[in-house]
Protein backbone atom coordinates (compact mmCIF):
# COMPACT_ATOMS: atom_id res chain seq x y z
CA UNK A 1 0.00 0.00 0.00
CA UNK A 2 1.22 3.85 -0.42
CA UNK A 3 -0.25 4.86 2.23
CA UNK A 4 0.21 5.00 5.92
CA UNK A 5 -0.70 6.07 9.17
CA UNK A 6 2.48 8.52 9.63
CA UNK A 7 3.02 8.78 6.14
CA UNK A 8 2.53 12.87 6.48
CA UNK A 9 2.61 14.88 9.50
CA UNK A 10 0.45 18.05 9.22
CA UNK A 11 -1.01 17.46 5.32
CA UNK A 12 -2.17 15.26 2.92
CA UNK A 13 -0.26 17.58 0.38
CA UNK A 14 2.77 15.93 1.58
CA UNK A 15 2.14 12.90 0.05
CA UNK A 16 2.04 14.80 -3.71
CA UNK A 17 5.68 14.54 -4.35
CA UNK A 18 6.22 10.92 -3.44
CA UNK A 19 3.09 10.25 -5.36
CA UNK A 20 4.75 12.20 -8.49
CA UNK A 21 8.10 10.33 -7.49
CA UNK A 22 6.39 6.81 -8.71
CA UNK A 23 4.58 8.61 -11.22
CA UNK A 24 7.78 9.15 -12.95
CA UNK A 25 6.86 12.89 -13.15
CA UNK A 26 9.11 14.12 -10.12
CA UNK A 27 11.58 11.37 -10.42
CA UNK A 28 14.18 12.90 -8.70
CA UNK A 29 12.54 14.62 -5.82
CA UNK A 30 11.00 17.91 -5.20
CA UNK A 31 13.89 21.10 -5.28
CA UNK A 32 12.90 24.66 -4.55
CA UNK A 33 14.87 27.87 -5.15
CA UNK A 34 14.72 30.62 -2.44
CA UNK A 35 15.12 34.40 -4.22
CA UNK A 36 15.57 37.00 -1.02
CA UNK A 37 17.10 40.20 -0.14
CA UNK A 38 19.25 39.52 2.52
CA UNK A 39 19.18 42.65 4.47
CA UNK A 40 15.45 42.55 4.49
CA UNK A 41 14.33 38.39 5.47
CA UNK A 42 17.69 36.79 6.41
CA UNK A 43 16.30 34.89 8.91
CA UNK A 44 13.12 33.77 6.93
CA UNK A 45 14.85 32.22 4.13
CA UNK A 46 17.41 30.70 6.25
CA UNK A 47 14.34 29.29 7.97
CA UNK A 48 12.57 28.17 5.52
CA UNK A 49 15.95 26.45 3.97
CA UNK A 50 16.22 24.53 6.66
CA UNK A 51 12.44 23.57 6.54
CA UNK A 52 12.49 22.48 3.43
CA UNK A 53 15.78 20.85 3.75
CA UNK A 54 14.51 18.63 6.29
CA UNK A 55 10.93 17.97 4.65
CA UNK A 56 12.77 16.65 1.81
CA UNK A 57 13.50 19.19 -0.73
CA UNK A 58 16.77 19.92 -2.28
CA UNK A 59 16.58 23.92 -1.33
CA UNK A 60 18.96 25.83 -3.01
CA UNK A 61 19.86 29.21 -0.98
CA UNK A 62 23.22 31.33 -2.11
CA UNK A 63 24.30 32.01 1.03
CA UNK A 64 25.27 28.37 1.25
CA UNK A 65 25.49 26.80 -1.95
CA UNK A 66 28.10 28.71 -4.15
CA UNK A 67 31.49 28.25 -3.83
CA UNK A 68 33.90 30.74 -4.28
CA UNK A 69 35.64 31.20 -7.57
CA UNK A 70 32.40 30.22 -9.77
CA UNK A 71 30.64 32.45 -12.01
CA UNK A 72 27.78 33.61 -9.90
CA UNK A 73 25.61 34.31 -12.86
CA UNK A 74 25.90 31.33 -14.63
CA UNK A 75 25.59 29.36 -11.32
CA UNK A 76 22.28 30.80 -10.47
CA UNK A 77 20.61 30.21 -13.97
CA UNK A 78 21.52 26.36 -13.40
CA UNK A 79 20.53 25.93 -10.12
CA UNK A 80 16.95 27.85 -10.86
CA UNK A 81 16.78 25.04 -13.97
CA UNK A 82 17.35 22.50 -12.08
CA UNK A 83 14.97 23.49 -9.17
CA UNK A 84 12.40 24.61 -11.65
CA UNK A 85 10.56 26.12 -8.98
CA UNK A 86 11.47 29.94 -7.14
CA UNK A 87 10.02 30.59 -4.33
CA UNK A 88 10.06 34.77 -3.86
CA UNK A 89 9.56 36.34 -0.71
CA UNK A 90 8.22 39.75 -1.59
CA UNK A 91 9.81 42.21 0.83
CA UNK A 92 10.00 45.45 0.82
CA UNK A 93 13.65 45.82 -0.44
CA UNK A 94 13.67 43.36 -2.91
CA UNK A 95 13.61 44.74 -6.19
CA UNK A 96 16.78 46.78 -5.33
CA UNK A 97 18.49 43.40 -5.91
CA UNK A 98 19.91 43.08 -9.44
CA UNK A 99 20.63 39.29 -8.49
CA UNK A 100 16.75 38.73 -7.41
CA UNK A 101 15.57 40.76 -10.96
CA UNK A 102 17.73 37.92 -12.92
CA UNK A 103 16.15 34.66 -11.06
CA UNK A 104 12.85 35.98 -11.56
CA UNK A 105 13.43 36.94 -15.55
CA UNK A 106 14.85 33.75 -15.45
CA UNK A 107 12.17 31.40 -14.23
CA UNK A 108 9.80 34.06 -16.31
CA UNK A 109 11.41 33.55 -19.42
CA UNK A 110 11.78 29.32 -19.09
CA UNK A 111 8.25 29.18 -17.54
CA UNK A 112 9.65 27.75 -14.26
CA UNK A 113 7.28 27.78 -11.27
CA UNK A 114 6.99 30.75 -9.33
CA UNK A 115 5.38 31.19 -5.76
CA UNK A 116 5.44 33.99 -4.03
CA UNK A 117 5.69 34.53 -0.03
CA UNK A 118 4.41 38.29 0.85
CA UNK A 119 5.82 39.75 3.42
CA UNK A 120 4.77 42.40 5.26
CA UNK A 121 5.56 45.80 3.22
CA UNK A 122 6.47 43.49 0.49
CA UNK A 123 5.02 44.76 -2.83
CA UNK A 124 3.53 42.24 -5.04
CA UNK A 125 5.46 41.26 -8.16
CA UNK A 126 3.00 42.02 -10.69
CA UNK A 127 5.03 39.26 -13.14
CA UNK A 128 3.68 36.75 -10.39
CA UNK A 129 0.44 35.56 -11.09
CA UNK A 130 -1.65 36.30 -7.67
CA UNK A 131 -2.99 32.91 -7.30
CA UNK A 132 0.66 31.73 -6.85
CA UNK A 133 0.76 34.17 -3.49
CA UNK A 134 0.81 34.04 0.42
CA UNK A 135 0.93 36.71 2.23
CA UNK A 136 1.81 36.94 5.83
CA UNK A 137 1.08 39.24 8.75
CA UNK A 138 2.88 40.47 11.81
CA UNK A 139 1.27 38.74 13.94
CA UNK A 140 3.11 35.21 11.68
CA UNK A 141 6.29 36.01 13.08
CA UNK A 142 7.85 34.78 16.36
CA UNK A 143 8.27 38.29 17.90
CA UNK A 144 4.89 40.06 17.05
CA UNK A 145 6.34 41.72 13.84
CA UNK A 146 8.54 40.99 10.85
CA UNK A 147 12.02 42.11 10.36
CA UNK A 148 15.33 41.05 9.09
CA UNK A 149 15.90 38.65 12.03
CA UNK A 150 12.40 37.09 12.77
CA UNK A 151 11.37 33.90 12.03
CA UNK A 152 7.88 32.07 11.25
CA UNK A 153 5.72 30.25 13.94
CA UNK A 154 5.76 26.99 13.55
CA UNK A 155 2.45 27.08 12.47
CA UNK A 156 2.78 29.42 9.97
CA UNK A 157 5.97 27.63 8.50
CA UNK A 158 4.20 24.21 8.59
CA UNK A 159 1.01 26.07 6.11
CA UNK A 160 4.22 27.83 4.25
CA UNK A 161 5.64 24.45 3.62
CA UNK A 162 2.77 22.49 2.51
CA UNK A 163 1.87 25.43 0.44
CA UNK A 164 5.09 25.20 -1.37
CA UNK A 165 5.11 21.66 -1.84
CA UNK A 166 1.14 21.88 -3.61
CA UNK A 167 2.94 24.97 -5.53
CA UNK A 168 5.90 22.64 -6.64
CA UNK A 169 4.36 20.07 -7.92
CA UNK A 170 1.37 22.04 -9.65
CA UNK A 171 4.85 23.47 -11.29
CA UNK A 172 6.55 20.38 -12.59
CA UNK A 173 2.81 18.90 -14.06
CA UNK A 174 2.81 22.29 -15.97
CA UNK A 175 6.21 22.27 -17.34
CA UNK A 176 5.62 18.76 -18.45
CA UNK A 177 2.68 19.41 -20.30
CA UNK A 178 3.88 22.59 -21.86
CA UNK A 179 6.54 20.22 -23.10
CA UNK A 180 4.22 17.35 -24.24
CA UNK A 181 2.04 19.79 -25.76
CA UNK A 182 4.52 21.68 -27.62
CA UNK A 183 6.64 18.32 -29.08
CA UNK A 184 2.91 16.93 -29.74
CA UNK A 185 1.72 19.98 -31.98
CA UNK A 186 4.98 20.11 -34.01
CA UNK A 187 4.93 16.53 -34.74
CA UNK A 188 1.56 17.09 -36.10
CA UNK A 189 2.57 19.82 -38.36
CA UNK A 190 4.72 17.59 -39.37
CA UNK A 191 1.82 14.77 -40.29
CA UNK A 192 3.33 12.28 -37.11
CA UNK A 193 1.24 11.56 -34.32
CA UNK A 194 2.40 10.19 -31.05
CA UNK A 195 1.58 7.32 -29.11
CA UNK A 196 0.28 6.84 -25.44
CA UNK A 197 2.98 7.27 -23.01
CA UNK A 198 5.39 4.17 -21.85
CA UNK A 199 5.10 3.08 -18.11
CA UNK A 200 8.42 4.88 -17.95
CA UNK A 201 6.63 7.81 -18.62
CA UNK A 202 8.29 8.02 -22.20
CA UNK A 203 6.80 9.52 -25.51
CA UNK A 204 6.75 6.79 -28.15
CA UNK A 205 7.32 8.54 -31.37
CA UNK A 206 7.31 6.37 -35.33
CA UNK A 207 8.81 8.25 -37.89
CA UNK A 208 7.53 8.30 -41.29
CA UNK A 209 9.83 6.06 -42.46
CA UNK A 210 9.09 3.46 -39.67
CA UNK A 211 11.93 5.02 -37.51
CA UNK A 212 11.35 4.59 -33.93
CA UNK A 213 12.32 6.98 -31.51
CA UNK A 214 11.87 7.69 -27.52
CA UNK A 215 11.63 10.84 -26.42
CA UNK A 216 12.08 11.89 -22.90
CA UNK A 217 10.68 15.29 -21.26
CA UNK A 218 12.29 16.48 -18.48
CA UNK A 219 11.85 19.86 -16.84
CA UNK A 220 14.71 20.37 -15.83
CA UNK A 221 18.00 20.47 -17.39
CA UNK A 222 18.98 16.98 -18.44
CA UNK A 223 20.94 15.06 -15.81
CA UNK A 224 22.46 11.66 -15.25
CA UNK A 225 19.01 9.90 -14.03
CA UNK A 226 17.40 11.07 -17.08
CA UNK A 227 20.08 9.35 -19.68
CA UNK A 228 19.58 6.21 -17.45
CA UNK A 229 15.93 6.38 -17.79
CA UNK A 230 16.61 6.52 -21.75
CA UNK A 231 18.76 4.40 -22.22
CA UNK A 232 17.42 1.50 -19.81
CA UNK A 233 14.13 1.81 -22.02
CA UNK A 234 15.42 2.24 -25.36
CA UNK A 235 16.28 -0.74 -27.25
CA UNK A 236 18.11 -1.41 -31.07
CA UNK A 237 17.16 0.42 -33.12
CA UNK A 238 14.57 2.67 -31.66
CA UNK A 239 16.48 5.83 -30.87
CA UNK A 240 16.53 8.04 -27.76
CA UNK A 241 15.72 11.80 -27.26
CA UNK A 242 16.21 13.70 -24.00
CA UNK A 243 14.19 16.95 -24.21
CA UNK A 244 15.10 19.78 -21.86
CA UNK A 245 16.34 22.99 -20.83
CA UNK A 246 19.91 22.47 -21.56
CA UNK A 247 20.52 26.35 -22.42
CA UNK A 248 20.53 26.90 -18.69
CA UNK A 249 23.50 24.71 -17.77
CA UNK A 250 26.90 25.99 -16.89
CA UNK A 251 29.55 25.24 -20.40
CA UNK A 252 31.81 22.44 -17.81
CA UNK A 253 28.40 20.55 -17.37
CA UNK A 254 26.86 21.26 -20.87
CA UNK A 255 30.01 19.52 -21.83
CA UNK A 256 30.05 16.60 -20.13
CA UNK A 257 26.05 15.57 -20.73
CA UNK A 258 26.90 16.00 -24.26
CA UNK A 259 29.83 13.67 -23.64
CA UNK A 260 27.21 11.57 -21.70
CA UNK A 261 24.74 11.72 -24.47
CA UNK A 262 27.44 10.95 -27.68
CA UNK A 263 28.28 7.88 -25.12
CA UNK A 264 25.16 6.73 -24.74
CA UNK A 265 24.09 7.34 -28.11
CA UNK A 266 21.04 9.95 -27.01
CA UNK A 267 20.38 12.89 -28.89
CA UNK A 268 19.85 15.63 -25.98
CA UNK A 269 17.98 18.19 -27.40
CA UNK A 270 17.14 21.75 -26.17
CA UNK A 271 13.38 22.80 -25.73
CA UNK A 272 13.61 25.59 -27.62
CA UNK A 273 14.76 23.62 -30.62
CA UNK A 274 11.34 21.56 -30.78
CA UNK A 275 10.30 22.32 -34.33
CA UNK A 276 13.58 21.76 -35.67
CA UNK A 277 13.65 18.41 -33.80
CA UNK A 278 10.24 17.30 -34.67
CA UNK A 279 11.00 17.83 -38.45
CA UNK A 280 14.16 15.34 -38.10
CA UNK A 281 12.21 12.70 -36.08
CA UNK A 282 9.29 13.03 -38.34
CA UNK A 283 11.82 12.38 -41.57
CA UNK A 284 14.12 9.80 -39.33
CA UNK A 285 17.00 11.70 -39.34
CA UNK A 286 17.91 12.80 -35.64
């Protein structure tokens, strides 16, 4: 059975990303990235990192998780791919923060999950759609009033958390049907339907000249468990296809999944390149 007793604590909407997990949608677990002004909710998003560090997630927060000498740029557009979801908190300073305008054009631009924490003072982002809010009071803080230093009650943090897990997961379901959608209407220009997907979760593609391929979505950008995925599922001589946001990866990693993919014989294929691909699978030439 799936279900237990004590298989959540506070919500059922804890359950959503194991479910996903088996689903083969979240296969790799949930992952959240936290975009803050330091000087205004330091203590917030260190909270919440921890929060969601021990509920599970792989949080990503810069004040731990960039070592020195990298590109701090570059690092932040792959770690927002590869959580796929930023979680804002709106506070009063935060638009002041060059660093905070990038991860949000970011996750705009790539249709990455947003949600947005409201703090008080915070202005909302008007980029941020307002069903994808929660705002919080004084009163939600441990000392009677927000500020740099206070955190949540646990209360609070416990609806926070299962708020950004629904939020997470309502993410990932959208990216992956942007994705099927999008690779399903350029096949069709191209006269090729697709098939019903594999228990793997895979699209099963024929080309017009009997070609068979496999493509795999992923919302992220394409990692290790994604080429094993493939390539466990793809036998001689259907072909495989990885589709995701490569464009976001650092040039070291690019590099090596492309080493990974010309080893495994996977075509890894960026999102934004769908028509083009679609024409080659249709005509069997990827």
């Amino acid at each position: 059975m799936l279900f237990r007793s004590d298989f959540w604590t506070t919500s059922i909407a804890q359950t959503i990303p194991t479910i996903l997990s088996l689903a083969n949608i979240a296969p790799t677990g949930p992952r959240i990235f936290i975009s803050y002004r330091q000087i205004d909710s330091a203590a917030l998003a260190m909270q919440l990192f921890d929060a969601l560090s021990h509920a599970g997630f792989e949080a990503f927060l810069d004040h731990f998780r960039i070592p020195p000498g990298v590109n701090f740029q570059s690092r932040l557009t792959q770690e927002l791919g590869d959580k796929a979801m930023l979680l804002v908190i709106e506070s009063p300073n935060l638009l002041d923060s060059e660093w905070v305008l990038h991860e949000i054009n970011v996750a705009k631009v790539n249709s990455l999950g947003v949600f947005a924490l409201q703090a008080p003072g915070g202005k909302p982002i008007v980029s941020i759609d307002s069903g994808a809010r929660m705002s919080l009071s004084d009163s939600d803080f441990v000392f009677g009033s927000y500020s740099a230093t206070s955190p949540l009650v646990d209360t609070v943090l416990a609806a926070v958390l299962d708020r950004a897990k629904v939020e997470h997961d309502r993410a990932l379901i959208r990216r992956r049907q942007i994705l099927h959608d999008s690779l399903e209407g350029a096949l069709a220009s191209e006269g090729v339907p697709i098939a019903p997907l594999t228990p793997q979760g895979i699209v099963p593609v024929t080309a017009k000249d009997g070609t068979q391929y496999l493509v795999w979505l992923t919302p992220r950008p394409p990692e290790l468990l994604d080429f094993h995925t493939v390539h466990g599922a793809t036998v001689a001589p259907a072909k495989g296809v990885i589709v995701g946001l490569s464009r976001l990866m650092e040039p070291s990693r690019f590099e090596q999944t492309t080493w990974l993919a010309g080893l495994t014989f996977i075509s890894m294929v960026e999102e934004g390149q769908l028509k083009n691909v679609a024409t080659q699978i249709a005509r069997g030439t990827l």
